[in-house]
PDB file of N, CA and C in Angstrom:
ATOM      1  N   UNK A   1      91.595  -2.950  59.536  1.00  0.00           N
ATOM      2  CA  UNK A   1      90.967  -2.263  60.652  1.00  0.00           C
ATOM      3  C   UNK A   1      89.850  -1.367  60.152  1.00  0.00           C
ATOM      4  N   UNK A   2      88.862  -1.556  61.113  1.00  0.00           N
ATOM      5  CA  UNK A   2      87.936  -0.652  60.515  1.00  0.00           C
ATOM      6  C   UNK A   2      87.864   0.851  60.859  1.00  0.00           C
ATOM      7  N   UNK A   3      87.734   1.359  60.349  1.00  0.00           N
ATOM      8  CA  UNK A   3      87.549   2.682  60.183  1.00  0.00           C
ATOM      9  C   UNK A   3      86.450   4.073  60.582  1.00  0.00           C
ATOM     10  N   UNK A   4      85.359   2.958  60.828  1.00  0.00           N
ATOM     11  CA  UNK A   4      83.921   3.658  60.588  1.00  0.00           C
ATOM     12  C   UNK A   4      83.538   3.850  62.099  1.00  0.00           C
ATOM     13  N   UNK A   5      83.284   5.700  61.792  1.00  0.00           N
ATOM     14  CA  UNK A   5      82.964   6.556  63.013  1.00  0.00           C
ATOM     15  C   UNK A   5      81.357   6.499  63.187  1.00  0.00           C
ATOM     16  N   UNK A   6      80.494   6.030  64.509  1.00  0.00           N
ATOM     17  CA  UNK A   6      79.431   5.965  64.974  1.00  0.00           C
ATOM     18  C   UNK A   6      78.810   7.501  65.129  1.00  0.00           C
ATOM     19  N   UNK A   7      80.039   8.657  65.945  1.00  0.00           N
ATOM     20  CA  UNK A   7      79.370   9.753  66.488  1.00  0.00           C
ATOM     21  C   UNK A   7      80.548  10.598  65.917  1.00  0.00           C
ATOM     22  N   UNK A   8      80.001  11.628  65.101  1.00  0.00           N
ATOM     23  CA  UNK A   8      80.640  12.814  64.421  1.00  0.00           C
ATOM     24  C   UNK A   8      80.114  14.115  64.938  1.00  0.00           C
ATOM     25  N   UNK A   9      80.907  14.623  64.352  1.00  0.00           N
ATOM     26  CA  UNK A   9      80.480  16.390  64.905  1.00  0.00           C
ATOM     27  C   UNK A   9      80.219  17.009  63.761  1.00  0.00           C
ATOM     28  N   UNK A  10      78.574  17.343  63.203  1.00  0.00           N
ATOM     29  CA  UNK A  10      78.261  18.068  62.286  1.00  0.00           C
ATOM     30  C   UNK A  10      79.235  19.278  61.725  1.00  0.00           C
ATOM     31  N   UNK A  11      79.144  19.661  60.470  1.00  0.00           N
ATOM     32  CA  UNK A  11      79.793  20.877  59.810  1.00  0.00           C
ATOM     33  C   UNK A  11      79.510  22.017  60.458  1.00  0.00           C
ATOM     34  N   UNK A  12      78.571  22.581  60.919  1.00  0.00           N
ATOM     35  CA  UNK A  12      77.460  23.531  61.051  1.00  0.00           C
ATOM     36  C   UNK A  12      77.217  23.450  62.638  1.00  0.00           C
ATOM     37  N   UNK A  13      77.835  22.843  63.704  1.00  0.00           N
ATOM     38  CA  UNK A  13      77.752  22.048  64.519  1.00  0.00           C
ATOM     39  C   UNK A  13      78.567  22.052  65.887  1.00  0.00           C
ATOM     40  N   UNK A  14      78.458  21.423  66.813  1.00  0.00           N
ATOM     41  CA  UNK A  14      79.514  21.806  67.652  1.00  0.00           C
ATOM     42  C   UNK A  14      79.320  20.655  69.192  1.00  0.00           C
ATOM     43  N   UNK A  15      78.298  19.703  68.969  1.00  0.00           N
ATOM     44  CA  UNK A  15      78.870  18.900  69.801  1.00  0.00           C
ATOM     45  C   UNK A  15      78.189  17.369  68.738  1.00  0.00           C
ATOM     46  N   UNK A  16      78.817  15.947  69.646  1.00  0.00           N
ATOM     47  CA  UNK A  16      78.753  14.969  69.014  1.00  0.00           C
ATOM     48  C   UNK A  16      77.563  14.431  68.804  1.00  0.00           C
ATOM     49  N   UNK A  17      77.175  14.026  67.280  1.00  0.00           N
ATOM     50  CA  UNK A  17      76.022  13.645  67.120  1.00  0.00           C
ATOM     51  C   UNK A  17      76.043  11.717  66.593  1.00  0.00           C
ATOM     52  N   UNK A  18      74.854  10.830  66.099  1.00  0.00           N
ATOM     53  CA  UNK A  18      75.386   9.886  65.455  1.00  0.00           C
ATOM     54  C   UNK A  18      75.141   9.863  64.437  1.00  0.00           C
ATOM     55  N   UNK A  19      76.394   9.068  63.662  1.00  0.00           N
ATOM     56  CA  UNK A  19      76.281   9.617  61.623  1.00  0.00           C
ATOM     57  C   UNK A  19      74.907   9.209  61.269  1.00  0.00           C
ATOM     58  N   UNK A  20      74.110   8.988  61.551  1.00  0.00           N
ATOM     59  CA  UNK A  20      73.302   8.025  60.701  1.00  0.00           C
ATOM     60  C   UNK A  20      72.261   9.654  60.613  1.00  0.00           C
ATOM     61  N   UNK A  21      72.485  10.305  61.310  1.00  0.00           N
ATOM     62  CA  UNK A  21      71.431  11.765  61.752  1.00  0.00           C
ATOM     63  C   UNK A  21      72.218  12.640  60.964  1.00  0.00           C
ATOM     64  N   UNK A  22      73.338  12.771  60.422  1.00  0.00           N
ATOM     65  CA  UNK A  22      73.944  13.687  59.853  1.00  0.00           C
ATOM     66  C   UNK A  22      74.271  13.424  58.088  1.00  0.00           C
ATOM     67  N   UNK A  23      74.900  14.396  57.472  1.00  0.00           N
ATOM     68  CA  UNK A  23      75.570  14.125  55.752  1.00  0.00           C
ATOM     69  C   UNK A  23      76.628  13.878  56.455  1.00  0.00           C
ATOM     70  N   UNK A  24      77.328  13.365  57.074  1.00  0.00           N
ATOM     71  CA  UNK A  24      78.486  13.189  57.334  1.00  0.00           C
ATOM     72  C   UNK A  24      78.830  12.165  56.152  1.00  0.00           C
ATOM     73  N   UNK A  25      80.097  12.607  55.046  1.00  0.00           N
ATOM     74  CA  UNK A  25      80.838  11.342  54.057  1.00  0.00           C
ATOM     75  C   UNK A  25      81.203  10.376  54.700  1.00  0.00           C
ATOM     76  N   UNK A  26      81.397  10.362  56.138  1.00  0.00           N
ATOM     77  CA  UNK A  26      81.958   8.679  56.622  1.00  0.00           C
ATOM     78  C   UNK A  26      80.650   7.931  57.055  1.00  0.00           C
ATOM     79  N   UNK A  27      80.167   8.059  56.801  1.00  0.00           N
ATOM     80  CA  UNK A  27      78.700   7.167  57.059  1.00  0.00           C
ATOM     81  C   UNK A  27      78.787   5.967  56.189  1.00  0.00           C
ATOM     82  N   UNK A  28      78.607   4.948  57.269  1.00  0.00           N
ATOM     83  CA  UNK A  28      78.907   3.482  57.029  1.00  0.00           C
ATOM     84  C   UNK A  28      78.339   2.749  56.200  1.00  0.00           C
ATOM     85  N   UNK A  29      76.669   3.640  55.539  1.00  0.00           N
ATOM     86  CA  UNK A  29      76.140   2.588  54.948  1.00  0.00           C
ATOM     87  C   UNK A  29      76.866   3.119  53.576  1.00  0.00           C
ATOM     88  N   UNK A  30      76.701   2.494  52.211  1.00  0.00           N
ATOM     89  CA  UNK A  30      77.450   2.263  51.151  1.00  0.00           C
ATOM     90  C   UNK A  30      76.377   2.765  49.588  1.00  0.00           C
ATOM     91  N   UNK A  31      75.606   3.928  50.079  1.00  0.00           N
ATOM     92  CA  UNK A  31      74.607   3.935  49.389  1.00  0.00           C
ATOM     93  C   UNK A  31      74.627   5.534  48.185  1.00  0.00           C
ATOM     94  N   UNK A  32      74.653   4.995  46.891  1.00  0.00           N
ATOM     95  CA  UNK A  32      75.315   5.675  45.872  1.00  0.00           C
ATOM     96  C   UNK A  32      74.053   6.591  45.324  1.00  0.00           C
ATOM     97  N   UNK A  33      74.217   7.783  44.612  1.00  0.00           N
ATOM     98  CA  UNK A  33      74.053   8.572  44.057  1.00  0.00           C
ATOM     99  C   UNK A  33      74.367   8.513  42.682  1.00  0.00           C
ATOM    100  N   UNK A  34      73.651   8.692  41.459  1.00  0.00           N
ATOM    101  CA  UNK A  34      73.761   8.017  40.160  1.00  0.00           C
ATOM    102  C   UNK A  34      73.316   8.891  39.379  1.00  0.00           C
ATOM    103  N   UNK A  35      73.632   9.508  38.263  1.00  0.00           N
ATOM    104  CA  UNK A  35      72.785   9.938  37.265  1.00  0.00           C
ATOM    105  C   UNK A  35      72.955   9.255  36.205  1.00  0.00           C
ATOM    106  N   UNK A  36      72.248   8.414  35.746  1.00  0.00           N
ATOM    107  CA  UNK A  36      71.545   7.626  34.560  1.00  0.00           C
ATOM    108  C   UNK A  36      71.175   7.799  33.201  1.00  0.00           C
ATOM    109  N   UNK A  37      71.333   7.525  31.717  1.00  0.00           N
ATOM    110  CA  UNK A  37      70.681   7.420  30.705  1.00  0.00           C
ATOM    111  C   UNK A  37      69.910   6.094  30.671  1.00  0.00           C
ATOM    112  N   UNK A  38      68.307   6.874  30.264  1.00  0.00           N
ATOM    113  CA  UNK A  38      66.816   5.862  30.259  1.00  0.00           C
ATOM    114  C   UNK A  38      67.152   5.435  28.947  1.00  0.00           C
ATOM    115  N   UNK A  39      67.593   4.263  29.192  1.00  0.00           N
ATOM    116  CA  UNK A  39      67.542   3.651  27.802  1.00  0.00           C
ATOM    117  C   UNK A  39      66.282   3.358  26.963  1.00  0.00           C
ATOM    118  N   UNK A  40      65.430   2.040  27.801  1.00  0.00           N
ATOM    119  CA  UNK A  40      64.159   1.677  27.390  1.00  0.00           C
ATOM    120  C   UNK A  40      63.436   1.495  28.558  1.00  0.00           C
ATOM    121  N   UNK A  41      62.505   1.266  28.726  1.00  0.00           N
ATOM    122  CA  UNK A  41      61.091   1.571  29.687  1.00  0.00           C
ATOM    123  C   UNK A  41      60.175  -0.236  29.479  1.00  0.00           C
ATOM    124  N   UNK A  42      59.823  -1.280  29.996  1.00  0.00           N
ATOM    125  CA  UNK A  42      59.498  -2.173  29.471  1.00  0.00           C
ATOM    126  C   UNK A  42      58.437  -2.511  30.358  1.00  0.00           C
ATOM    127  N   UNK A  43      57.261  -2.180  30.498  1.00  0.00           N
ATOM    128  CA  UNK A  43      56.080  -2.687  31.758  1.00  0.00           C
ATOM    129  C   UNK A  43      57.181  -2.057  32.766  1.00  0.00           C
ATOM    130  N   UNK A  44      57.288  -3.043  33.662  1.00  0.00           N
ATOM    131  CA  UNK A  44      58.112  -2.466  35.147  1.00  0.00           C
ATOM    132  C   UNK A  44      59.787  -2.875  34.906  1.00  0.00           C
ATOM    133  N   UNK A  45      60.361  -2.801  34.408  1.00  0.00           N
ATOM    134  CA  UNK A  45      61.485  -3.102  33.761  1.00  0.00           C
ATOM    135  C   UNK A  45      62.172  -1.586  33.113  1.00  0.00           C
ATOM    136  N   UNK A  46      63.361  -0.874  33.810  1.00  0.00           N
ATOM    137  CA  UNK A  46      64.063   0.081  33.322  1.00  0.00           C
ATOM    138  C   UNK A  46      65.119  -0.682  32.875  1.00  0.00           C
ATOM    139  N   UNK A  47      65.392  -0.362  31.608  1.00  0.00           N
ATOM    140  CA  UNK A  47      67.209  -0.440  31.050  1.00  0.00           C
ATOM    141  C   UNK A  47      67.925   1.335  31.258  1.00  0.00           C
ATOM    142  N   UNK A  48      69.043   1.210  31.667  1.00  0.00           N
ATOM    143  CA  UNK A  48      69.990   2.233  31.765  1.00  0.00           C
ATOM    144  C   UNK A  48      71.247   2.164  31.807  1.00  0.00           C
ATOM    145  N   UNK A  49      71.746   2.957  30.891  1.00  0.00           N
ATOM    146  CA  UNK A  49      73.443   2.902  30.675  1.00  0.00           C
ATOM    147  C   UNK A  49      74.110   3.579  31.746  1.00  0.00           C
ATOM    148  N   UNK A  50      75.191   3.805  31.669  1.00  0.00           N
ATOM    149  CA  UNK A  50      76.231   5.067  33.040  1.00  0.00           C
ATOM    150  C   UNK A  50      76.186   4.547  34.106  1.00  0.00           C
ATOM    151  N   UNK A  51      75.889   3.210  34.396  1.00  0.00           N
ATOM    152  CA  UNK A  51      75.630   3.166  36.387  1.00  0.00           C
ATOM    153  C   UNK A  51      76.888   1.968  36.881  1.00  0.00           C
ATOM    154  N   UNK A  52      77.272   1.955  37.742  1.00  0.00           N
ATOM    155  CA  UNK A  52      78.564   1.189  38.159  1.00  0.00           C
ATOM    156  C   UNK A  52      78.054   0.396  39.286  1.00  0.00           C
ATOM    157  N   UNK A  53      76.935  -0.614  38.696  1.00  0.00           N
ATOM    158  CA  UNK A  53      76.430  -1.758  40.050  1.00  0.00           C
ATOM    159  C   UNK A  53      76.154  -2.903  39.051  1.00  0.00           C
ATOM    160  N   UNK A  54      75.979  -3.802  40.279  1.00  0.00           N
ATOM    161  CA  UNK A  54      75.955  -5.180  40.035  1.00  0.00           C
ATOM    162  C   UNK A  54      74.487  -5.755  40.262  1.00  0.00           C
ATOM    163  N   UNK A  55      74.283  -6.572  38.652  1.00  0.00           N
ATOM    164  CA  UNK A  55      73.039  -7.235  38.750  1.00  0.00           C
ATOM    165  C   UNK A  55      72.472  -7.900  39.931  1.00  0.00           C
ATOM    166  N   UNK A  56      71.219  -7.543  39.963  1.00  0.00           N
ATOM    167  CA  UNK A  56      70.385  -7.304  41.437  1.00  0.00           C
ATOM    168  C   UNK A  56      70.292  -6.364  42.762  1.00  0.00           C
ATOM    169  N   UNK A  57      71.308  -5.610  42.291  1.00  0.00           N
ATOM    170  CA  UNK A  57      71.817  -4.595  43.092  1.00  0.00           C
ATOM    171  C   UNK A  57      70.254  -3.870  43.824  1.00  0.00           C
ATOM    172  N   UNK A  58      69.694  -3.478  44.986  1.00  0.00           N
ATOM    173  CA  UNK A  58      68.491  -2.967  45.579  1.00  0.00           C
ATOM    174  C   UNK A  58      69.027  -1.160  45.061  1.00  0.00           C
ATOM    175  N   UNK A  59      67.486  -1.068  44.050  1.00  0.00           N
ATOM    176  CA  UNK A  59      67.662   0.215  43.758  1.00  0.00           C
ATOM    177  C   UNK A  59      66.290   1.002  44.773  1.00  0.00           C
ATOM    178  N   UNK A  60      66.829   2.003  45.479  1.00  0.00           N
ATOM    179  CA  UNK A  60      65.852   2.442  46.069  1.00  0.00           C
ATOM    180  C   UNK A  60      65.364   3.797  45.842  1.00  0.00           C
ATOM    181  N   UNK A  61      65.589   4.563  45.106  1.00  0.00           N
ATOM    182  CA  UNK A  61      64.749   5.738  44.603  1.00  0.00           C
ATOM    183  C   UNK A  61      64.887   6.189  43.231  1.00  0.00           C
ATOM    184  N   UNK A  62      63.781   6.541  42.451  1.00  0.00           N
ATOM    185  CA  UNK A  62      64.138   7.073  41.063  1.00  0.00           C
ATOM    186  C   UNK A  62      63.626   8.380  40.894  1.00  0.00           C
ATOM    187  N   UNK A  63      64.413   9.489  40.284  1.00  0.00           N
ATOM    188  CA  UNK A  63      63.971  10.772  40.196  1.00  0.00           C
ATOM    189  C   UNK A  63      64.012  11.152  39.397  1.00  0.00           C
ATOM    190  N   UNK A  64      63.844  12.464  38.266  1.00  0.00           N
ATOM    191  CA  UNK A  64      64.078  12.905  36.824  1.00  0.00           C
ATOM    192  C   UNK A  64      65.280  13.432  37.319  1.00  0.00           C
ATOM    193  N   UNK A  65      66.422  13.751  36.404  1.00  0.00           N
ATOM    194  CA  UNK A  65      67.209  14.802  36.484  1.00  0.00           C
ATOM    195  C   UNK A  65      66.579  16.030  35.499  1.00  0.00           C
ATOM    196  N   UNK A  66      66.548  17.006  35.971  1.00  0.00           N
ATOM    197  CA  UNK A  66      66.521  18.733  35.122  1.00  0.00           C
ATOM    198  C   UNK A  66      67.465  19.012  35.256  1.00  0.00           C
ATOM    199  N   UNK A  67      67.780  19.700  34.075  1.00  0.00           N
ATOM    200  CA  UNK A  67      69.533  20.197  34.116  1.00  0.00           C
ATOM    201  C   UNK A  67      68.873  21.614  33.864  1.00  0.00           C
ATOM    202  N   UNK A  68      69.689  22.446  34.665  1.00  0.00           N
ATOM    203  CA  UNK A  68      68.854  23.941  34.310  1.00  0.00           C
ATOM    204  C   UNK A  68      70.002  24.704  33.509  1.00  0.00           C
ATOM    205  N   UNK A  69      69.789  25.791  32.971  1.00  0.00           N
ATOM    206  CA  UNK A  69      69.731  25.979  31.944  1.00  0.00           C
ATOM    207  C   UNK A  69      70.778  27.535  32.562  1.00  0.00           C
TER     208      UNK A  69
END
């Protein structure tokens, strides 16, 4: 059975909104958050270790991490 709620009620919040407008964690789409070691750099070609996906997987944003100090 599925599980997945269309209209949640924000944290901060107080009547029903739909997840796709909110951080709500039950939000249906399946889309991960990663921090990465740059292995090698090759023309348009990244290698990177630490990540838990499957070849061809659609990567859609790349950012630096700063670790502050």
């Amino acid at each position: 059975r599925d599980e997945t709620k269309l209209k949640v009620i924000p944290r901060k919040g107080n009547e029903l909104r739909g997840v796709f407008s909110t951080r709500a964690p039950s939000r249906p789409n399946h889309i991960d958050i990663t921090v990465v070691r740059l292995i090698s750099v090759d023309k348009n070609i990244l290698t990177v270790s630490g990540v838990d996906m499957l070849d061809g997987s659609p990567l859609l944003d790349i950012k630096p991490a700063i670790e502050h100090e």
